[in-house]
C-alpha atoms as a PDB file:
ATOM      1  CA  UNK A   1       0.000   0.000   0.000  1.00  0.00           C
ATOM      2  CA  UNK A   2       0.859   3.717  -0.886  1.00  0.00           C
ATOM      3  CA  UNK A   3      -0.049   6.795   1.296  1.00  0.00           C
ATOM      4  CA  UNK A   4      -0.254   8.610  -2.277  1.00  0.00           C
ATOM      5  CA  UNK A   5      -3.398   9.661  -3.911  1.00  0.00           C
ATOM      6  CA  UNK A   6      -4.622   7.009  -6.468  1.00  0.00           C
ATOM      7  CA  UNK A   7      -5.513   9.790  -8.515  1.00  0.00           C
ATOM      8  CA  UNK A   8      -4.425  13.296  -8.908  1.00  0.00           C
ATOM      9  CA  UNK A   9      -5.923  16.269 -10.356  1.00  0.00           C
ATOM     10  CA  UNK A  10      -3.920  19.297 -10.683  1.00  0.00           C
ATOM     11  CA  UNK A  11      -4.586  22.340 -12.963  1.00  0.00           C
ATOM     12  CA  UNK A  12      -1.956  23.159 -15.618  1.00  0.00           C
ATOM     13  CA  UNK A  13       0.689  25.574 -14.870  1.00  0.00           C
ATOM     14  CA  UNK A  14       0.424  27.667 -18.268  1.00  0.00           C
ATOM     15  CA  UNK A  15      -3.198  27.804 -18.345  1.00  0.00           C
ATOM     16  CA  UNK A  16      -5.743  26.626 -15.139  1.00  0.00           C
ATOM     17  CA  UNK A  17      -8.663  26.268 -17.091  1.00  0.00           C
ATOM     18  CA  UNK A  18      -6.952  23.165 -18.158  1.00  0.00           C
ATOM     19  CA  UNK A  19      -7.105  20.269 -15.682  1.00  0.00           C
ATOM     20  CA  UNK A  20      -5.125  17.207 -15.490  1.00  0.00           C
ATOM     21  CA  UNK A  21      -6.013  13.802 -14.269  1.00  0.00           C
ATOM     22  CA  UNK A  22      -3.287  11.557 -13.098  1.00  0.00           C
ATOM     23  CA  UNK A  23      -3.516   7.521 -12.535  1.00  0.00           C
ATOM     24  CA  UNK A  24      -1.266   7.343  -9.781  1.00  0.00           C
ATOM     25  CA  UNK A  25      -0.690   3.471  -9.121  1.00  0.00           C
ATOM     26  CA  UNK A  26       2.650   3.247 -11.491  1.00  0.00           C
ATOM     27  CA  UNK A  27       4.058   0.522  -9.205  1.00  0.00           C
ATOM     28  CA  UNK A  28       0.638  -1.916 -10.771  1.00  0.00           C
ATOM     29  CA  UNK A  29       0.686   0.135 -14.059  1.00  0.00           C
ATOM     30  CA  UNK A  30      -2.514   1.881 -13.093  1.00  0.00           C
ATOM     31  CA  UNK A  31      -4.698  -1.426 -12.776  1.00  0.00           C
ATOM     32  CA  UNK A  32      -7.519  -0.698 -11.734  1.00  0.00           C
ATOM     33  CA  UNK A  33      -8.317  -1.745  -8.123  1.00  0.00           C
ATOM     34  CA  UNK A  34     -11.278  -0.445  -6.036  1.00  0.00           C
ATOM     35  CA  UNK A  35      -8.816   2.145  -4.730  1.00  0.00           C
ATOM     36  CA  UNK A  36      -8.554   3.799  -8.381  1.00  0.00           C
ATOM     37  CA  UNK A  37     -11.720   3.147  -9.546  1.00  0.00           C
ATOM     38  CA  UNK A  38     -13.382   4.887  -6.516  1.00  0.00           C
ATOM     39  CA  UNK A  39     -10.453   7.921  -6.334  1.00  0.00           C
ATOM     40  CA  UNK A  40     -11.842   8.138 -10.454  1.00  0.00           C
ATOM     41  CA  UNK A  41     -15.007   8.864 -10.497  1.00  0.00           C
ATOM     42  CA  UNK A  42     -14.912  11.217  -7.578  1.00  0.00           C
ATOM     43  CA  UNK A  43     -12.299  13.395  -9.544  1.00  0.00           C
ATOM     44  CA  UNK A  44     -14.627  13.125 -12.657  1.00  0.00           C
ATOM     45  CA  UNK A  45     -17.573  14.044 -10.495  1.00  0.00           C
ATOM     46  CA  UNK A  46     -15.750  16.859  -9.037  1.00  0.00           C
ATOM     47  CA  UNK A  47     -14.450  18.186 -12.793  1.00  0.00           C
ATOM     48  CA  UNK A  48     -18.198  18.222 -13.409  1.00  0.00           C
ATOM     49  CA  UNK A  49     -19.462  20.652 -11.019  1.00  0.00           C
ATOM     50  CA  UNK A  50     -16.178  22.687 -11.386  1.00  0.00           C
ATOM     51  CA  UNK A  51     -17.108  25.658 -13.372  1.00  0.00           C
ATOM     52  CA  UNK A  52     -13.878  27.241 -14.372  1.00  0.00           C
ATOM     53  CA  UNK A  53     -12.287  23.886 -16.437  1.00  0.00           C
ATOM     54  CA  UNK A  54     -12.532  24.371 -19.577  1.00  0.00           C
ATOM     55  CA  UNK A  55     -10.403  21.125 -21.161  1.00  0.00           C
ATOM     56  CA  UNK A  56      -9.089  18.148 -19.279  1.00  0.00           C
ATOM     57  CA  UNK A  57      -5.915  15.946 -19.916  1.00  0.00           C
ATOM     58  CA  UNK A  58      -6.085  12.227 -18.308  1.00  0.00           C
ATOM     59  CA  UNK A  59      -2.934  10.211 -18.449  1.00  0.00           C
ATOM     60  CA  UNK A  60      -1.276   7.452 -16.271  1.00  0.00           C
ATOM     61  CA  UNK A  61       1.931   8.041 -13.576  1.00  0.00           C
ATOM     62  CA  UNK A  62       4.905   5.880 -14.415  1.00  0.00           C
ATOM     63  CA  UNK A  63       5.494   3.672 -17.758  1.00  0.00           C
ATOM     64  CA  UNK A  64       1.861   2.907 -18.325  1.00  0.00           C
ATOM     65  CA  UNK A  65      -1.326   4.448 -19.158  1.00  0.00           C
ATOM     66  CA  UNK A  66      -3.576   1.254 -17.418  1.00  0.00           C
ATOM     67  CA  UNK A  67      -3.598  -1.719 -17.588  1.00  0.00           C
ATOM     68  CA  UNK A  68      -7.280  -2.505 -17.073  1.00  0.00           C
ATOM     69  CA  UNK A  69      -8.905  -4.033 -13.960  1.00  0.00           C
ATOM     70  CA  UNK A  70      -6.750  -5.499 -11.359  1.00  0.00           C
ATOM     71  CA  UNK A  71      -6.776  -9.023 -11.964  1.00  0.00           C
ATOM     72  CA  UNK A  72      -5.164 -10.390  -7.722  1.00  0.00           C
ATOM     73  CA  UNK A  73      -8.463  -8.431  -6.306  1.00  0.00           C
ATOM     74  CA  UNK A  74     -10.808  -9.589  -9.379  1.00  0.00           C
ATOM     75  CA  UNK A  75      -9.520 -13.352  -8.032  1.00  0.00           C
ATOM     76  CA  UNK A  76     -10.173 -12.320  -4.493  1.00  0.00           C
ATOM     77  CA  UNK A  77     -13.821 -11.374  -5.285  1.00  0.00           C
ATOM     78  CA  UNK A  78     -14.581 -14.094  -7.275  1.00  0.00           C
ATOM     79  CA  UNK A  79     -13.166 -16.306  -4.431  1.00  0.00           C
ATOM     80  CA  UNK A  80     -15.380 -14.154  -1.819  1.00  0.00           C
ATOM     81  CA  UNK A  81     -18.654 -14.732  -3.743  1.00  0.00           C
ATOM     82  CA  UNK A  82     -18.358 -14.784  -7.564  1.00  0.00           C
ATOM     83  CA  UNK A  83     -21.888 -13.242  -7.771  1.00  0.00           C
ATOM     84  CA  UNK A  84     -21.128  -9.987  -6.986  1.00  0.00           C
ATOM     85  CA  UNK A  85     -17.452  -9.835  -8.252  1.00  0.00           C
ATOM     86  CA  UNK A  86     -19.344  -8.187 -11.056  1.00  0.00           C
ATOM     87  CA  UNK A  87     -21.024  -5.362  -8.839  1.00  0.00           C
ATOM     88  CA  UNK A  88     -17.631  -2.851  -9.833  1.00  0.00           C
ATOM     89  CA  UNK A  89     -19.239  -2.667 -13.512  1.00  0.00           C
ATOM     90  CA  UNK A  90     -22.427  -1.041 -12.370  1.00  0.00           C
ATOM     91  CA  UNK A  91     -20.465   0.968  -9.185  1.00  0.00           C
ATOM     92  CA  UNK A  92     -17.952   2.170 -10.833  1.00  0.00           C
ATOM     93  CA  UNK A  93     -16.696   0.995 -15.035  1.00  0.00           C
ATOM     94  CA  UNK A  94     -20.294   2.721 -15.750  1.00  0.00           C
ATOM     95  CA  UNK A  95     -20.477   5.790 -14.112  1.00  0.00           C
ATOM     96  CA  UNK A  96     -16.734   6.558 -14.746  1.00  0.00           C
ATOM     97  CA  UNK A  97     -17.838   6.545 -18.595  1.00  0.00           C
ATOM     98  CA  UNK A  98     -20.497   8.190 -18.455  1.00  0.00           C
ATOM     99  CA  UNK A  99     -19.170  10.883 -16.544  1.00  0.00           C
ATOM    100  CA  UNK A 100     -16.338  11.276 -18.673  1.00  0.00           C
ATOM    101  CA  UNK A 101     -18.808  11.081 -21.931  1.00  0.00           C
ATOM    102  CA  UNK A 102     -20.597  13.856 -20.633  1.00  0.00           C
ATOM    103  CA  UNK A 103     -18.059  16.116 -19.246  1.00  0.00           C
ATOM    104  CA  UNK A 104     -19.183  19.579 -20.357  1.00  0.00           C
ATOM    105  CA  UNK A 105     -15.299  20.215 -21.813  1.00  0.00           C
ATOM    106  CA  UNK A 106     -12.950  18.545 -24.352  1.00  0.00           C
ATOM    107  CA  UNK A 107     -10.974  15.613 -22.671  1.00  0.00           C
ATOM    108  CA  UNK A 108      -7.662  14.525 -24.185  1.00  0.00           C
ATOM    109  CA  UNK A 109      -5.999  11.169 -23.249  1.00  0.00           C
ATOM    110  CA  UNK A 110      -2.291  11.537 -22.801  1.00  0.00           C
ATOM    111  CA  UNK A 111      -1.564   7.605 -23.556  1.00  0.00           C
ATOM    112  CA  UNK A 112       1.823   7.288 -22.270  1.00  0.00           C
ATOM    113  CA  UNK A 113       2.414   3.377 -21.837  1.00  0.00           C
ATOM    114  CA  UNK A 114       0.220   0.128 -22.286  1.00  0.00           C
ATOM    115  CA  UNK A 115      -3.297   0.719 -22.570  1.00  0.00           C
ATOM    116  CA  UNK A 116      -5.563  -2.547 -22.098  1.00  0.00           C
ATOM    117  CA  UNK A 117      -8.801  -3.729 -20.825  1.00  0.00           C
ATOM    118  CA  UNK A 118     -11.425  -1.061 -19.452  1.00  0.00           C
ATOM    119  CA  UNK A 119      -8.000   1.535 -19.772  1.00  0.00           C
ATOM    120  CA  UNK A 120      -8.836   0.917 -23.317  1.00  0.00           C
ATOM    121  CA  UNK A 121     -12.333   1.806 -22.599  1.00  0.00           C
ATOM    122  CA  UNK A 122     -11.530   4.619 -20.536  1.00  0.00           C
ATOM    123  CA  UNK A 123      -9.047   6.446 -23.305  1.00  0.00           C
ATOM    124  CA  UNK A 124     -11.740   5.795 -26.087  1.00  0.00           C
ATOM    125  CA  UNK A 125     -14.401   7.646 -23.828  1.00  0.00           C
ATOM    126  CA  UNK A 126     -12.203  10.640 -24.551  1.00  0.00           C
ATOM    127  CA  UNK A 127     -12.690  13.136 -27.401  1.00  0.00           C
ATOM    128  CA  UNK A 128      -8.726  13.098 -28.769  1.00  0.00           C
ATOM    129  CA  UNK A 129      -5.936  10.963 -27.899  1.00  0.00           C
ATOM    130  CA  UNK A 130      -2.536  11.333 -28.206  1.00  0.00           C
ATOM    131  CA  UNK A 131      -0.132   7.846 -27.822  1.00  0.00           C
ATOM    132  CA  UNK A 132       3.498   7.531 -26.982  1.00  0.00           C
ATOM    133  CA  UNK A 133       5.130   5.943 -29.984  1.00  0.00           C
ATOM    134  CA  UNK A 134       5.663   1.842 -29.993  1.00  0.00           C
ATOM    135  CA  UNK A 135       3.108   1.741 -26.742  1.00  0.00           C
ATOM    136  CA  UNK A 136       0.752  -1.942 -26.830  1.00  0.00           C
ATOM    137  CA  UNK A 137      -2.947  -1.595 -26.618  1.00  0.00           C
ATOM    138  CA  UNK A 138      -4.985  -4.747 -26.109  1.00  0.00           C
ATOM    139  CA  UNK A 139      -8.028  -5.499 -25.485  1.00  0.00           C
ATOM    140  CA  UNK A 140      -7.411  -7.870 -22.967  1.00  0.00           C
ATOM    141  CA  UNK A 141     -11.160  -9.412 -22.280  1.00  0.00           C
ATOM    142  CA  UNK A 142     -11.522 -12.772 -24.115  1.00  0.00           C
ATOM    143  CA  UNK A 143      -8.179 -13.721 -22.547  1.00  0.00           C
ATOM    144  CA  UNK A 144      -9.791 -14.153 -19.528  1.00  0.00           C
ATOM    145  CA  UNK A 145     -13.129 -15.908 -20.724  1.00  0.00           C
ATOM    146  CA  UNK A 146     -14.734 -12.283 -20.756  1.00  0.00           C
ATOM    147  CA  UNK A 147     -16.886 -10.123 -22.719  1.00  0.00           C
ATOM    148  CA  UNK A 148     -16.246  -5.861 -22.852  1.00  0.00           C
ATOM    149  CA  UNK A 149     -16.915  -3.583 -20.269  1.00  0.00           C
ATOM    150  CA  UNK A 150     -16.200   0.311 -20.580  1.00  0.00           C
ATOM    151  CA  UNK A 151     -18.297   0.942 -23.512  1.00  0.00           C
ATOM    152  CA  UNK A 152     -15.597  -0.786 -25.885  1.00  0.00           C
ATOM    153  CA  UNK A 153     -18.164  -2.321 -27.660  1.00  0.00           C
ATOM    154  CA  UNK A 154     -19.457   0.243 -28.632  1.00  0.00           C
ATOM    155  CA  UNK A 155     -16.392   2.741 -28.982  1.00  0.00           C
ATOM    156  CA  UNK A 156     -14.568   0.514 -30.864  1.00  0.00           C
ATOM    157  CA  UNK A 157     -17.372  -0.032 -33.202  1.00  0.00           C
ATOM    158  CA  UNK A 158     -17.901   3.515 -33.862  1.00  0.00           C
ATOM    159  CA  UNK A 159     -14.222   4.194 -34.499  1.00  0.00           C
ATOM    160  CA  UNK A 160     -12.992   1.566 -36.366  1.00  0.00           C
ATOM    161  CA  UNK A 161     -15.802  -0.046 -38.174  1.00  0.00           C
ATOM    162  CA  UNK A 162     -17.775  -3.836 -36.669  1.00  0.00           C
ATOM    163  CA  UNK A 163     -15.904  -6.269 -38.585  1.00  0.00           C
ATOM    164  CA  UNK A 164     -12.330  -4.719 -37.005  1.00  0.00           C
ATOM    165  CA  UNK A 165     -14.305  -4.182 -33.485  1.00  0.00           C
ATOM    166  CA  UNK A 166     -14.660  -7.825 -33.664  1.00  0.00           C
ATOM    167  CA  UNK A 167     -11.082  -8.385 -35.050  1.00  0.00           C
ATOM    168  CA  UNK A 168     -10.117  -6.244 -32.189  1.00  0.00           C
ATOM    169  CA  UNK A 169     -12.128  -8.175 -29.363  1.00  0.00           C
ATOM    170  CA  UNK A 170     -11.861 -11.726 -30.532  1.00  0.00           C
ATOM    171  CA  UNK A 171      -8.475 -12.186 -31.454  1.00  0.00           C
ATOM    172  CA  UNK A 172      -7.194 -10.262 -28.642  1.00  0.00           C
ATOM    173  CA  UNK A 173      -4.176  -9.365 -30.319  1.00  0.00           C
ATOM    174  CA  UNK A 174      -2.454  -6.632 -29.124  1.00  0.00           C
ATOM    175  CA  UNK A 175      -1.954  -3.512 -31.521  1.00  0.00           C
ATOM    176  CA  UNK A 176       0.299  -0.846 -31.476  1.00  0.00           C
ATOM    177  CA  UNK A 177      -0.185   3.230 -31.289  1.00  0.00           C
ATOM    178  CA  UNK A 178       1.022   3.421 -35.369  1.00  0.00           C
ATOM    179  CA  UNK A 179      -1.646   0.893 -35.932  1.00  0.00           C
ATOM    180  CA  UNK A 180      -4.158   3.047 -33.539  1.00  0.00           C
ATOM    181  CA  UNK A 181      -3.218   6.183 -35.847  1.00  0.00           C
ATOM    182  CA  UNK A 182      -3.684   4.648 -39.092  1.00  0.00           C
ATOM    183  CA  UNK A 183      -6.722   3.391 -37.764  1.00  0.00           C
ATOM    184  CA  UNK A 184      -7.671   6.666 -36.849  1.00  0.00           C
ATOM    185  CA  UNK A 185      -8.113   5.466 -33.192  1.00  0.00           C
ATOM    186  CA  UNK A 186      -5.244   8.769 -31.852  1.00  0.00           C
ATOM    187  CA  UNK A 187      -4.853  11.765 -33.310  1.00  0.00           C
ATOM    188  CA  UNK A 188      -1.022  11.520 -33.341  1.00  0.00           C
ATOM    189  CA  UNK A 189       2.197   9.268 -32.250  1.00  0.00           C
ATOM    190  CA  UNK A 190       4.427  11.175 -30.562  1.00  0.00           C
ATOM    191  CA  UNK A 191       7.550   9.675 -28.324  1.00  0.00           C
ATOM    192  CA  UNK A 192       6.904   9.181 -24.918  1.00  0.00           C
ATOM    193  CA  UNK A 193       8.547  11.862 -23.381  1.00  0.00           C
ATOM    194  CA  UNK A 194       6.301  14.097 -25.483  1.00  0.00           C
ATOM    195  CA  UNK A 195       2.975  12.705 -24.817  1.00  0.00           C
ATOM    196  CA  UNK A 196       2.124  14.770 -21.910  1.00  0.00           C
ATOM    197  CA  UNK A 197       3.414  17.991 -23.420  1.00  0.00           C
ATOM    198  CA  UNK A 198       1.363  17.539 -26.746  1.00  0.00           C
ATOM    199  CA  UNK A 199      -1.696  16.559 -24.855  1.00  0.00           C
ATOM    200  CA  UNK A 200      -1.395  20.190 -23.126  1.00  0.00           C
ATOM    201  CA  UNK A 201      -0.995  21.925 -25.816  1.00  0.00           C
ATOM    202  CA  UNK A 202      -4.119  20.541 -27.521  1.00  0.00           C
ATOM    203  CA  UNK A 203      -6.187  21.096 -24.287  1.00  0.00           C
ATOM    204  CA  UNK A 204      -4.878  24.616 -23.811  1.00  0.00           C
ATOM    205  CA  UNK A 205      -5.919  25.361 -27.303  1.00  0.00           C
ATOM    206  CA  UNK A 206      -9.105  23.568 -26.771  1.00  0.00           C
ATOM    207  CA  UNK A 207      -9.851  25.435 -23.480  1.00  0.00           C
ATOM    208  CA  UNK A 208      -9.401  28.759 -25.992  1.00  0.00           C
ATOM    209  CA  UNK A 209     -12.443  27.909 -27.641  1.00  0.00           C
ATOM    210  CA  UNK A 210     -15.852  28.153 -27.285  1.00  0.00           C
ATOM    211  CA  UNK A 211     -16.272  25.321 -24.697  1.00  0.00           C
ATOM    212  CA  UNK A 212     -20.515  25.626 -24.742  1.00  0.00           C
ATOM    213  CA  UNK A 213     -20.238  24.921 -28.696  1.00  0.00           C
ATOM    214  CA  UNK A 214     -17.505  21.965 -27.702  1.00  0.00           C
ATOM    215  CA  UNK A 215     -19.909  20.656 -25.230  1.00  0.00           C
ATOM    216  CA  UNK A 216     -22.950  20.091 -28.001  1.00  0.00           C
ATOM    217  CA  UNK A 217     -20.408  18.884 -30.928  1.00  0.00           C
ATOM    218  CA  UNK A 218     -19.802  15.841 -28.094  1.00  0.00           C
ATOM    219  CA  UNK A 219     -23.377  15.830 -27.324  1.00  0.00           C
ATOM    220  CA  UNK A 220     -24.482  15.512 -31.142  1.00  0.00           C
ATOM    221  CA  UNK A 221     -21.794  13.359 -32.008  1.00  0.00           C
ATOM    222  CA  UNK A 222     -23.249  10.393 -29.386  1.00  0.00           C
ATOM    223  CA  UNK A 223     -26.246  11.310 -30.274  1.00  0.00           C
ATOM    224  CA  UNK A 224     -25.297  11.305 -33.969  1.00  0.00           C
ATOM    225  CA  UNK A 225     -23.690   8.021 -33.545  1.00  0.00           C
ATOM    226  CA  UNK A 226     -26.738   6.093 -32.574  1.00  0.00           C
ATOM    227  CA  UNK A 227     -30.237   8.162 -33.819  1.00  0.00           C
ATOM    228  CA  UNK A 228     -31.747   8.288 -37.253  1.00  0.00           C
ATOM    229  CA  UNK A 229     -31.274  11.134 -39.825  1.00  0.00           C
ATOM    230  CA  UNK A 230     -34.061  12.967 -38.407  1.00  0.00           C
ATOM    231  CA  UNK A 231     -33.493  12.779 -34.460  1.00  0.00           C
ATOM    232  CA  UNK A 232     -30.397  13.957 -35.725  1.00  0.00           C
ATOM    233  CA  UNK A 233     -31.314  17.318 -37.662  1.00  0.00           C
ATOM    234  CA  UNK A 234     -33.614  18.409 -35.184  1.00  0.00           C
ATOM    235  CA  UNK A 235     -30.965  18.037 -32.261  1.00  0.00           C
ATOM    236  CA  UNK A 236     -28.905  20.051 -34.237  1.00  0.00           C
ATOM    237  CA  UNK A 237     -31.331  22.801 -34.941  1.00  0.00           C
ATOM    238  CA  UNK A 238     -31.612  22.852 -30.993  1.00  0.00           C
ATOM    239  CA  UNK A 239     -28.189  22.514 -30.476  1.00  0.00           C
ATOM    240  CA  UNK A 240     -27.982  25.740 -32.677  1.00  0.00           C
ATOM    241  CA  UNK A 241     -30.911  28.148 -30.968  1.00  0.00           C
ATOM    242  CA  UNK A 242     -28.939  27.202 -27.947  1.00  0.00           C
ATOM    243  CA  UNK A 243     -26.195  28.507 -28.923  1.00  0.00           C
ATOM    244  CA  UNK A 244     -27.463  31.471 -30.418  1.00  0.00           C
ATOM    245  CA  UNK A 245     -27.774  33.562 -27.604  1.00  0.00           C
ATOM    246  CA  UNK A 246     -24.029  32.174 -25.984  1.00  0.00           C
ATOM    247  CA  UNK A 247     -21.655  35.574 -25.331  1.00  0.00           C
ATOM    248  CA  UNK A 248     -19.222  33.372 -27.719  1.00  0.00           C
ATOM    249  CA  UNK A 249     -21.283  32.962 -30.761  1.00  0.00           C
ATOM    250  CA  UNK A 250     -22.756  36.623 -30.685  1.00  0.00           C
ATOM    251  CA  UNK A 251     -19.286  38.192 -30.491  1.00  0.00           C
ATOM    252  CA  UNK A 252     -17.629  35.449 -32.934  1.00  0.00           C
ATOM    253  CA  UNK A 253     -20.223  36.652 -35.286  1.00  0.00           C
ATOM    254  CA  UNK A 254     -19.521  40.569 -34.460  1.00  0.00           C
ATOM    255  CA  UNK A 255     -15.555  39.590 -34.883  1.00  0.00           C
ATOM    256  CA  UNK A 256     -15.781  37.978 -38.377  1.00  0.00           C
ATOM    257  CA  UNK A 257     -17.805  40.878 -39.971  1.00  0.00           C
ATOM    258  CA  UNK A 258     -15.630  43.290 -38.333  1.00  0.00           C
ATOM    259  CA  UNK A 259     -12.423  41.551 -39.645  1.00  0.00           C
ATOM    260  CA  UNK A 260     -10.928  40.371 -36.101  1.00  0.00           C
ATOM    261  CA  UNK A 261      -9.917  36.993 -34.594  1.00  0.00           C
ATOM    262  CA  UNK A 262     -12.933  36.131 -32.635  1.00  0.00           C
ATOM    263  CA  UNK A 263     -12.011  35.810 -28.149  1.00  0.00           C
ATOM    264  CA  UNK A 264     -14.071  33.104 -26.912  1.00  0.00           C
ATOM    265  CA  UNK A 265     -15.089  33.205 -22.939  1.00  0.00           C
ATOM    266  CA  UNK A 266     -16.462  29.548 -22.737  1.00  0.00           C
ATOM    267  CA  UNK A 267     -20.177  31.536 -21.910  1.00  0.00           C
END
């Protein structure tokens, strides 16, 4: 045991409006025990009601990103009553993706080592992620007689098409971050040392913009990802009257006719 934090949330130096979200078990590569899990989604419950964060980076302490759940306690619940060694999915893998989903912000994952299992899930639940060049990803559950938690069923089949989803989560072969990227799974493959540092500068230019417009592109594009063609436009046209009376859009409008760079607010 560790008297550190399992998590850590700290505001970038350069610009606070963009927060960062540390994994903080490196010694077990971030695996996810009850510890981390719980420490999670209390920092991603607490970046929800914070008004003033206007992009998030999440990344993982030490040489990996993480690792998915822990398997030593998954073994000692299973052993304790294999019923309930399940109950962590609907206490914690759920809410933790659903409260990143709908984080009102952009949220980058800084992948800066292995990324397997529900980690997986958890840097897919992201809007943009960056990868340390050469890192494994893995999906990890069919190795252990299981079926996807995290949303990667659905993530993966979004991003990358069904038949590779099911490549991805049959086979459970492990990929790497230059397949991710040509798979358009990261945004870019950068070497380790610079994951971190590229990650913040995304999120810093992210938390420049107009973060109410940010939040409904993420809430159209679920939506988008799963509605008809209809259900679709007339979000939109919502999406759009709600935005029409934001401080951003009215003086991005006044900027463009008047021949300036537009200064958004996040209001």
């Amino acid at each position: 045991m560790t008297d550190a934090p399992a998590v850590l949330l700290a505001r970038d130096d350069v610009d606070p409006a963009v927060a960062v979200l540390t994994l903080n078990r490196p010694a077990r590569y971030n695996a996810l025990t009850v510890e981390l899990k719980t420490a999670l989604l209390a920092a991603v419950r607490e970046l929800a009601a914070a008004d003033d964060v206007r992009a998030l980076v999440i990344t993982g302490s030490g040489r990996a990103f993480c690792v998915g759940q822990d398997l030593g306690e998954h073994a000692e619940a299973l052993r304790a009553d294999a019923a309930s060694a399940f109950d962590t999915v609907t206490e914690h893998y759920n809410p933790i993706v659903l409260g990143l989903a709908d984080l009102p912000f952009p949220v980058v994952a800084a992948i800066n080592g292995p990324c397997v299992g529900a980690g997986l899930g958890f840097a897919m639940t992201c809007d943009l992620r960056i990868a340390a060049a050469g890192l494994k990803f893995s999906t990890a559950f069919v190795g252990i007689g299981l079926t996807a938690d995290s949303g990667l069923s659905a993530s993966l089949a979004h991003a990358v098409g069904v038949p590779r989803a099911k490549e991805l989560l049959l086979l459970n072969e492990t990929f790497t971050a230059e397949d991710a990227a040509n798979w358009g799974l990261v945004r870019s493959v950068v070497p380790a040392e610079e994951v971190l540092p590229a990650a913040l500068e995304l999120a810093r230019r992210l938390a420049a913009g107009p973060t109410k417009a940010y939040a409904e592109v993420k809430r159209g594009v679920h939506l988008g990802a799963v509605s008809d063609l209809p259900t679709v436009l007339a979000e939109e046209g919502a999406a759009q009257a709600r935005l029409a009376v934001t401080q951003d859009h009215v003086s991005a409008v006044d900027a463009f006719l008047g021949k300036r760079t537009p200064e958004f607010r996040g209001r």
